[in-house]
Structures are given as structure tokens and as C-alpha cells.
N, C-alpha and C. Protein backbone atom coordinates (compact mmCIF):
# COMPACT_ATOMS: atom_id res chain seq x y z
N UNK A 1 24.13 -23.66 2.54
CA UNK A 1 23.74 -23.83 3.91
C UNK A 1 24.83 -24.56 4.67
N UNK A 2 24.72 -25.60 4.33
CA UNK A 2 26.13 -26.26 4.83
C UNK A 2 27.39 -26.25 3.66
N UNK A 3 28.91 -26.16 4.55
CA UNK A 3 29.93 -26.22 3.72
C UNK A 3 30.54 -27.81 3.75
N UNK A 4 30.04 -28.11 2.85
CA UNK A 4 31.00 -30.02 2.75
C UNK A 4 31.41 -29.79 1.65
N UNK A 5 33.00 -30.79 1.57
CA UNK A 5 33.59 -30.59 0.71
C UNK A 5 33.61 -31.99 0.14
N UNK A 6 34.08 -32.47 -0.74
CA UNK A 6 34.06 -33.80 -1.57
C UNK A 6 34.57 -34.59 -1.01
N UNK A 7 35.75 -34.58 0.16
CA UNK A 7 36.27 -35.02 0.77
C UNK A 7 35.28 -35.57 1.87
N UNK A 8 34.83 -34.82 2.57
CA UNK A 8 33.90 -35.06 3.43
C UNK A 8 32.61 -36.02 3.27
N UNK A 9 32.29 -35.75 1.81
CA UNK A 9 31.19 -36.49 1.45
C UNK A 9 31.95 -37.93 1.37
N UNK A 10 33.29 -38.47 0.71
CA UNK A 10 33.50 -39.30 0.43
C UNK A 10 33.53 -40.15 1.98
N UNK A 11 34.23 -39.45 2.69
CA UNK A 11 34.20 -40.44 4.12
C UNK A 11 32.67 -40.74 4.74
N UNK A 12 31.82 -39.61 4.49
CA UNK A 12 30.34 -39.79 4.86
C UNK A 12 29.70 -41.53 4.27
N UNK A 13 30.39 -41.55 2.83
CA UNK A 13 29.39 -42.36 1.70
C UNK A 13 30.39 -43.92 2.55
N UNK A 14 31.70 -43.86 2.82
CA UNK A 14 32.50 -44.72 2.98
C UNK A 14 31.98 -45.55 4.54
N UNK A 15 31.42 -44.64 5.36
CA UNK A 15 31.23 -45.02 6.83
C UNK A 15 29.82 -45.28 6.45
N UNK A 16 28.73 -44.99 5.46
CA UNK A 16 27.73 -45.24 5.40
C UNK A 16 27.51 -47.16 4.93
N UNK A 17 28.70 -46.98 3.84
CA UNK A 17 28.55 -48.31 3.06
C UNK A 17 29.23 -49.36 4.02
N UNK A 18 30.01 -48.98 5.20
CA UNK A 18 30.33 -49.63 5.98
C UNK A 18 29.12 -50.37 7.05
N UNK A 19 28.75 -49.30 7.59
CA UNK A 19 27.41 -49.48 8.59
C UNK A 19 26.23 -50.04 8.19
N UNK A 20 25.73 -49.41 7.05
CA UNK A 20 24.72 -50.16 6.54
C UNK A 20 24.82 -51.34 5.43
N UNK A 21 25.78 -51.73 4.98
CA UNK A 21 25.84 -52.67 4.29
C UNK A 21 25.60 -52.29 2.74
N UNK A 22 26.68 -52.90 1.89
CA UNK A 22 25.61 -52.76 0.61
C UNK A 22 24.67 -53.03 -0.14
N UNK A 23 23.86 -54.38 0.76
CA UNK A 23 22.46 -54.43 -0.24
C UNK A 23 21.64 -53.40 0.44
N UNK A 24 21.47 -52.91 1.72
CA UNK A 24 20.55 -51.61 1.64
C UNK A 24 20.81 -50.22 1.54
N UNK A 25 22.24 -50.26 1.13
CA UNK A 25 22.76 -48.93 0.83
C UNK A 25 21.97 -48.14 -0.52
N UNK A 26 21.08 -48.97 -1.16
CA UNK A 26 20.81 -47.91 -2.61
C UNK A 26 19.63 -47.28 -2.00
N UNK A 27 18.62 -48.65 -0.90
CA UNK A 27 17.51 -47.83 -0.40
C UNK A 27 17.44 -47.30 0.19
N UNK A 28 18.35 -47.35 1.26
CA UNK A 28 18.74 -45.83 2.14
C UNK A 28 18.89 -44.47 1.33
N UNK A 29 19.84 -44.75 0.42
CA UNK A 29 19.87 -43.26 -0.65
C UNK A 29 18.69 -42.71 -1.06
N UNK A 30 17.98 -43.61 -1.47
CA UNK A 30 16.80 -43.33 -2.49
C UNK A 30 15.99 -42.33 -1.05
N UNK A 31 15.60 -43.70 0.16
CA UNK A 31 14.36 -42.41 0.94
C UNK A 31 15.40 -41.75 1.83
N UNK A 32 16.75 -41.12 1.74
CA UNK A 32 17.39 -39.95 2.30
C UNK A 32 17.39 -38.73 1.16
N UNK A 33 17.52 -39.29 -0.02
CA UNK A 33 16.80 -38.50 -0.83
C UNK A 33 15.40 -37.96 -1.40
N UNK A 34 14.45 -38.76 -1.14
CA UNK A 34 13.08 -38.49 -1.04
C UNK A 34 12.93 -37.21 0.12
N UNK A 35 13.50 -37.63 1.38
CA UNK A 35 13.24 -36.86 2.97
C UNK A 35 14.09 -35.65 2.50
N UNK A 36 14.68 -35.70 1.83
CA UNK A 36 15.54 -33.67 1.68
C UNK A 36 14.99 -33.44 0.29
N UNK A 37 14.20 -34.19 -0.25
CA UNK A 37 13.66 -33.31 -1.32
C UNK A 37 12.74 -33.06 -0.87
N UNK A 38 11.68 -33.53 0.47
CA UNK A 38 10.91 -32.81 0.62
C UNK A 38 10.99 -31.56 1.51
N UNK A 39 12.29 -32.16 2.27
CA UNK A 39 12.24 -30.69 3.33
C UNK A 39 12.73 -29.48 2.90
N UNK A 40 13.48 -29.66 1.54
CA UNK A 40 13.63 -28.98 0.34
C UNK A 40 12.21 -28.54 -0.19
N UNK A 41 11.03 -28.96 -0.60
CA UNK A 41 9.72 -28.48 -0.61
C UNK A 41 9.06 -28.03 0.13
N UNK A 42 9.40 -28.11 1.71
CA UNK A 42 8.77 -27.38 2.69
C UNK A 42 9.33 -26.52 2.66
N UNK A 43 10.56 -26.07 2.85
CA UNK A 43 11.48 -24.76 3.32
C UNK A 43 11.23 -23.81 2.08
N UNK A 44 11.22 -23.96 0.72
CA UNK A 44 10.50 -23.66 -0.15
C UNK A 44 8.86 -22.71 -0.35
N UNK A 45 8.45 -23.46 0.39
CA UNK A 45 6.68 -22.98 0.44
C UNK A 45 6.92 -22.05 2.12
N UNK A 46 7.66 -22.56 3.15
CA UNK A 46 7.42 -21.48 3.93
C UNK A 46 8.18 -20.05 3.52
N UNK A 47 9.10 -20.31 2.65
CA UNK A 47 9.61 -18.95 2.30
C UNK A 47 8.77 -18.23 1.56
N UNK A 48 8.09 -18.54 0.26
CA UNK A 48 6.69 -18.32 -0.16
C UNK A 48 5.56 -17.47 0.72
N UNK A 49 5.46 -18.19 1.70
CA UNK A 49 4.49 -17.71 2.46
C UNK A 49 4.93 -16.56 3.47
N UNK A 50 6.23 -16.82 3.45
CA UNK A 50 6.55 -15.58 4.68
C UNK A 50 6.68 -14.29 3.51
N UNK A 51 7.30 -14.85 2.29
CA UNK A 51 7.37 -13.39 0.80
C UNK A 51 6.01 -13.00 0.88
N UNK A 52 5.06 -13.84 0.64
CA UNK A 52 3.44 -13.16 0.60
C UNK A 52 3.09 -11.97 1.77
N UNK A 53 3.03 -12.74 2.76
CA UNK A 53 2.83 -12.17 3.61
C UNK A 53 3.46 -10.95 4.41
N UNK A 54 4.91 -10.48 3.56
CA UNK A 54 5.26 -9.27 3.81
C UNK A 54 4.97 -8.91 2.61
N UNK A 55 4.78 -8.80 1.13
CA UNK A 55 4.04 -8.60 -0.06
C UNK A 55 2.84 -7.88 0.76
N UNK A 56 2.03 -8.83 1.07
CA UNK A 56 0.64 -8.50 1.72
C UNK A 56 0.46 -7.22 2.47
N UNK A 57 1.43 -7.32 3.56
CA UNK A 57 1.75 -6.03 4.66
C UNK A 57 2.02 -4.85 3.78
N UNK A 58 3.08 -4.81 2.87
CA UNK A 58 3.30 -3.52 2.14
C UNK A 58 2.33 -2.92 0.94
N UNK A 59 1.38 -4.21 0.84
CA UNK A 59 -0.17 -3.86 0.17
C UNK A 59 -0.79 -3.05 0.99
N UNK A 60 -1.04 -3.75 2.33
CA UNK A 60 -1.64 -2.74 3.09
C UNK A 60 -1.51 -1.44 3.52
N UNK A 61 0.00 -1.16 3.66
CA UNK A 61 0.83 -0.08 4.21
C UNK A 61 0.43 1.13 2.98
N UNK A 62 0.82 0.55 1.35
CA UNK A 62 0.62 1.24 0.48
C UNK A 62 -1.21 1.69 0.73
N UNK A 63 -2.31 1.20 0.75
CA UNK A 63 -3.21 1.19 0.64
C UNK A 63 -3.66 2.48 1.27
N UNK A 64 -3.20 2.16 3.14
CA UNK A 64 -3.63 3.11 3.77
C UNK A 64 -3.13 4.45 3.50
N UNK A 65 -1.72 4.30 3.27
CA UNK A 65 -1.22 6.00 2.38
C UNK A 65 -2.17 6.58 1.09
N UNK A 66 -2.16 5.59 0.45
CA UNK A 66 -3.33 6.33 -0.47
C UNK A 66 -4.54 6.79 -0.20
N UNK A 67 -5.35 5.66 0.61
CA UNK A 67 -6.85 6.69 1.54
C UNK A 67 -6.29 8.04 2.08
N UNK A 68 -5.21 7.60 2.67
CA UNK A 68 -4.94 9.09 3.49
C UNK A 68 -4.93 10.09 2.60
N UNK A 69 -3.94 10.04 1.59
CA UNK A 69 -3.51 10.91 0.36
C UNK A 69 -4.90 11.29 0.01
N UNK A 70 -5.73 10.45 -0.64
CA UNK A 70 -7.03 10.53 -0.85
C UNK A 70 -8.67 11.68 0.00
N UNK A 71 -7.78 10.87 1.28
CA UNK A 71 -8.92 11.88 1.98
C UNK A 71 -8.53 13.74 2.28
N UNK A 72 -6.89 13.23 2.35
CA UNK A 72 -6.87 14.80 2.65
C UNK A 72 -6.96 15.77 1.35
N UNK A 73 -7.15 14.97 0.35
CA UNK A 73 -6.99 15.35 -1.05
C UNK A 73 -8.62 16.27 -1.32
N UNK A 74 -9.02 15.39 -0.64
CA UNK A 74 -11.04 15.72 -0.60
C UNK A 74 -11.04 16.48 0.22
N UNK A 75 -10.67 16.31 1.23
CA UNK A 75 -10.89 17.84 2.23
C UNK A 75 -10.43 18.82 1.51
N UNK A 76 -9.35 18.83 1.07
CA UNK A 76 -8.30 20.44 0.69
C UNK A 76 -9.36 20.67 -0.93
N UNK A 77 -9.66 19.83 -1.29
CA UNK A 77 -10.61 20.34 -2.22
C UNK A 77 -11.88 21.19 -1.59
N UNK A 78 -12.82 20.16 -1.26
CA UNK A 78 -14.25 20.80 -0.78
C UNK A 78 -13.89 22.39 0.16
N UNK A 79 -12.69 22.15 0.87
CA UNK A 79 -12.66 23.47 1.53
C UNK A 79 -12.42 24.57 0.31
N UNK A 80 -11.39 24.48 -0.31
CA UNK A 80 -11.44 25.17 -1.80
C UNK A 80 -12.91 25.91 -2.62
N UNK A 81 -13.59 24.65 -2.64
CA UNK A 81 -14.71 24.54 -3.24
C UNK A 81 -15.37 25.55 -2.26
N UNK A 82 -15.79 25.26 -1.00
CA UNK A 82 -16.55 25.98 0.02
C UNK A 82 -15.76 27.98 -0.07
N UNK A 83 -14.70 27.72 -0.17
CA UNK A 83 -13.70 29.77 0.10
C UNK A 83 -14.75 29.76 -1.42
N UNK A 84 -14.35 29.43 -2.55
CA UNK A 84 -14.64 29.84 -3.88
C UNK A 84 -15.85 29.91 -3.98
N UNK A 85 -16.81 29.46 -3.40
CA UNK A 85 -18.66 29.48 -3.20
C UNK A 85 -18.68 30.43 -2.28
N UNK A 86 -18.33 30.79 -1.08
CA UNK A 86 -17.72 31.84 -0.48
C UNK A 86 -17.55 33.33 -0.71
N UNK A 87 -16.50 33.30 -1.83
CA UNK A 87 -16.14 34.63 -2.38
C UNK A 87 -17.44 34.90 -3.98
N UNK A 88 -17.58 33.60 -4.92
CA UNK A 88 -18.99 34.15 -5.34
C UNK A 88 -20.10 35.15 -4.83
N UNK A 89 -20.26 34.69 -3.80
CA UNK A 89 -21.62 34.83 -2.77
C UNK A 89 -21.35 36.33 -2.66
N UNK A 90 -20.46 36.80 -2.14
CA UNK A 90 -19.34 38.13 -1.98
C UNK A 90 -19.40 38.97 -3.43
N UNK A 91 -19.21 38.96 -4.34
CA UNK A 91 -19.22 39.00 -5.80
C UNK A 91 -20.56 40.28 -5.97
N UNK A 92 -20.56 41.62 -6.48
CA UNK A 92 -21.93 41.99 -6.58
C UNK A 92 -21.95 42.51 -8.40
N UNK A 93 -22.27 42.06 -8.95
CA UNK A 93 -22.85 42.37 -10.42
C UNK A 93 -23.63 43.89 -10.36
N UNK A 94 -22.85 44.80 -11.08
CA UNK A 94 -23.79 45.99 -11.53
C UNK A 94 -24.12 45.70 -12.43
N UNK A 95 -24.80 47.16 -12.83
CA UNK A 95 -25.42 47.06 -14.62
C UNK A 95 -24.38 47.74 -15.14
N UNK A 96 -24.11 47.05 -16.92
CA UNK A 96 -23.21 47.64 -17.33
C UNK A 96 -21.79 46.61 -17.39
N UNK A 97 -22.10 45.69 -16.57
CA UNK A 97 -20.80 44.51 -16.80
C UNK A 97 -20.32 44.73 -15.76
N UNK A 98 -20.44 46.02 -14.30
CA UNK A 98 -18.86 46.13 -13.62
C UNK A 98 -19.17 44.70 -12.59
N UNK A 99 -17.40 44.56 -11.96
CA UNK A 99 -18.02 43.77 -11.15
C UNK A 99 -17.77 44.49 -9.69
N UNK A 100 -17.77 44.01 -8.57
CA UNK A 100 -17.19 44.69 -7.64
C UNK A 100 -17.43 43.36 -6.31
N UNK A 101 -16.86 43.49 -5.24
CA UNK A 101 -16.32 43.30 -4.46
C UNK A 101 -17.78 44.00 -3.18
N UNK A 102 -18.74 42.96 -2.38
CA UNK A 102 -19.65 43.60 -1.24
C UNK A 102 -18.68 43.65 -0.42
N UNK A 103 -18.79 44.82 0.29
CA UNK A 103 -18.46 44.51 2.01
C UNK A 103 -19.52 44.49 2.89
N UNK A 104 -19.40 43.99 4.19
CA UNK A 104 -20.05 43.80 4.99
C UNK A 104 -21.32 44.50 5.04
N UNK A 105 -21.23 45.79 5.36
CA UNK A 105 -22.44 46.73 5.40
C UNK A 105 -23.36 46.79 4.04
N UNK A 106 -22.59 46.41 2.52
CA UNK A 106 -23.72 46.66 1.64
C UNK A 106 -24.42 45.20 1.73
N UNK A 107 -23.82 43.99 1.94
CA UNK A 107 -24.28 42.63 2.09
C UNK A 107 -25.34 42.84 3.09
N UNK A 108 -25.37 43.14 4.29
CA UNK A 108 -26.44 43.26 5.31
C UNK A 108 -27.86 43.86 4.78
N UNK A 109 -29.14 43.12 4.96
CA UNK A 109 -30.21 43.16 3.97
C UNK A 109 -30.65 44.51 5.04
N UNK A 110 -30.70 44.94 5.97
CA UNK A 110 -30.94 45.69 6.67
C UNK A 110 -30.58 47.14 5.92
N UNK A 111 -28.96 47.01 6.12
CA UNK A 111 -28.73 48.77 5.81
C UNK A 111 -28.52 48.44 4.13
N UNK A 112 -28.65 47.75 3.03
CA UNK A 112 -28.71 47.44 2.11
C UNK A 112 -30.04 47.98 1.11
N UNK A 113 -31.22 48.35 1.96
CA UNK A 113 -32.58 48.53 1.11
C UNK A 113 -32.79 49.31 -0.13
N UNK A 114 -32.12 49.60 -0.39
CA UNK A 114 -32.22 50.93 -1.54
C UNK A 114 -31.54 50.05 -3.07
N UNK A 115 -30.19 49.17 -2.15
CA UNK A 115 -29.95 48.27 -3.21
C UNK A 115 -30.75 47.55 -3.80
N UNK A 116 -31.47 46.76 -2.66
CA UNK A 116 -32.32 45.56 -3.09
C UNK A 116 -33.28 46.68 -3.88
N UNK A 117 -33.88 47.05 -3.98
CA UNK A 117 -35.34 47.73 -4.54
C UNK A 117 -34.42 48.19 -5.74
N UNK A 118 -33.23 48.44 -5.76
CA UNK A 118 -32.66 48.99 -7.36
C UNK A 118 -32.56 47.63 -8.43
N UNK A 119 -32.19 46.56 -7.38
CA UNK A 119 -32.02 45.18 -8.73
C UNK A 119 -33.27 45.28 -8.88
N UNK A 120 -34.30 45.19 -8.09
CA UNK A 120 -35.59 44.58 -8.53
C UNK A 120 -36.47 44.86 -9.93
């Protein structure tokens, strides 16, 4: 974060032991070191919390792609499901195993009567 060089520190420690004297020079160290170890523990936990919280966001982001994936997954099925129930329905069973294919006019129960009375 910062660039100090040894040099720098030494004139820092030299103007310190000047100004403050040396009987309170050890307790100055001690709570200037207490105060950056903690702001060292804060800067710490907010980085934490800002990682979570884009963690969190790309939970969500992932999440909603999957419902989506999910739902269109269920539609493109059931519609599937619905053509294939569809073309069953369509489907006409003779006797004898054949199968065949209704069209419109033999499906219609109307012009159809001769069929119906033959399954029966």
C-alpha cells in the first residue's frame, strides 16, 4: 500500500524518539501498533464482506439462469408431451395389427358411422 523504504522508516523512528521522548516512546509503539492492527482487522472483514456479497450476487445470477433453464425445460417438454398425446389420439388401430394414420374426415364422428358400429 504504501512504498517506505528503511531509510525512511529510520528518519520516521529518529524524529519520533526526538519529539516524544524516550520514556514514552515504547508506549506510543505499542498503541500505534494496537490502532493498525486493528485497522488491519477492519479492512480485512470489509473485504470479506464486499467477497460475500458479490459471492452472493453470482448465487443469485446463477440461480435465476437455472429456473429459467428449468422452466423453459418444462414447457418444451409438456408441449412435446401434449404433440405426442396429440398424434396418439390421431393413431387408428385395425384388426390384424395394422396401424394407420386418421384424417380428418374418418376422425369426424359424423361422417365416421359405419366405423364406429365396426369397432363395436
Amino acid at each position: 500500500m504504501f512504498d517506505v523504504s528503511f531509510s525512511e522508516l529510520m528518519v520516521i523512528a529518529i524524529v519520533a524518539l526526538i519529539v516524544i521522548g524516550p520514556e514514552k516512546l515504547p508506549k506510543v509503539a505499542r498503541t500505534l501498533g494496537a490502532i493498525a492492527g486493528r485497522m488491519q482487522k477492519y479492512v480485512a472483514q470489509v473485504k470479506d464482506e464486499v467477497n460475500r456479497e458479490v459471492r452472493f450476487e453470482e448465487l443469485q445470477q446463477l440461480q435465476q439462469e437455472i429456473q429459467s433453464a428449468a422452466s423453459s425445460a418444462e414447457t418444451q417438454f409438456q408441449e412435446k408431451t401434449e404433440a405426442f398425446a396429440q398424434d396418439l389420439l390421431n393413431v387408428d388401430l385395425k384388426p390384424g395389427g395394422e396401424t394407420g394414420i386418421k384424417n380428418k374426415t374418418e376422425a369426424s364422428p359424423t361422417t365416421n358411422t359405419k366405423a364406429s358400429s365396426d369397432r363395436a
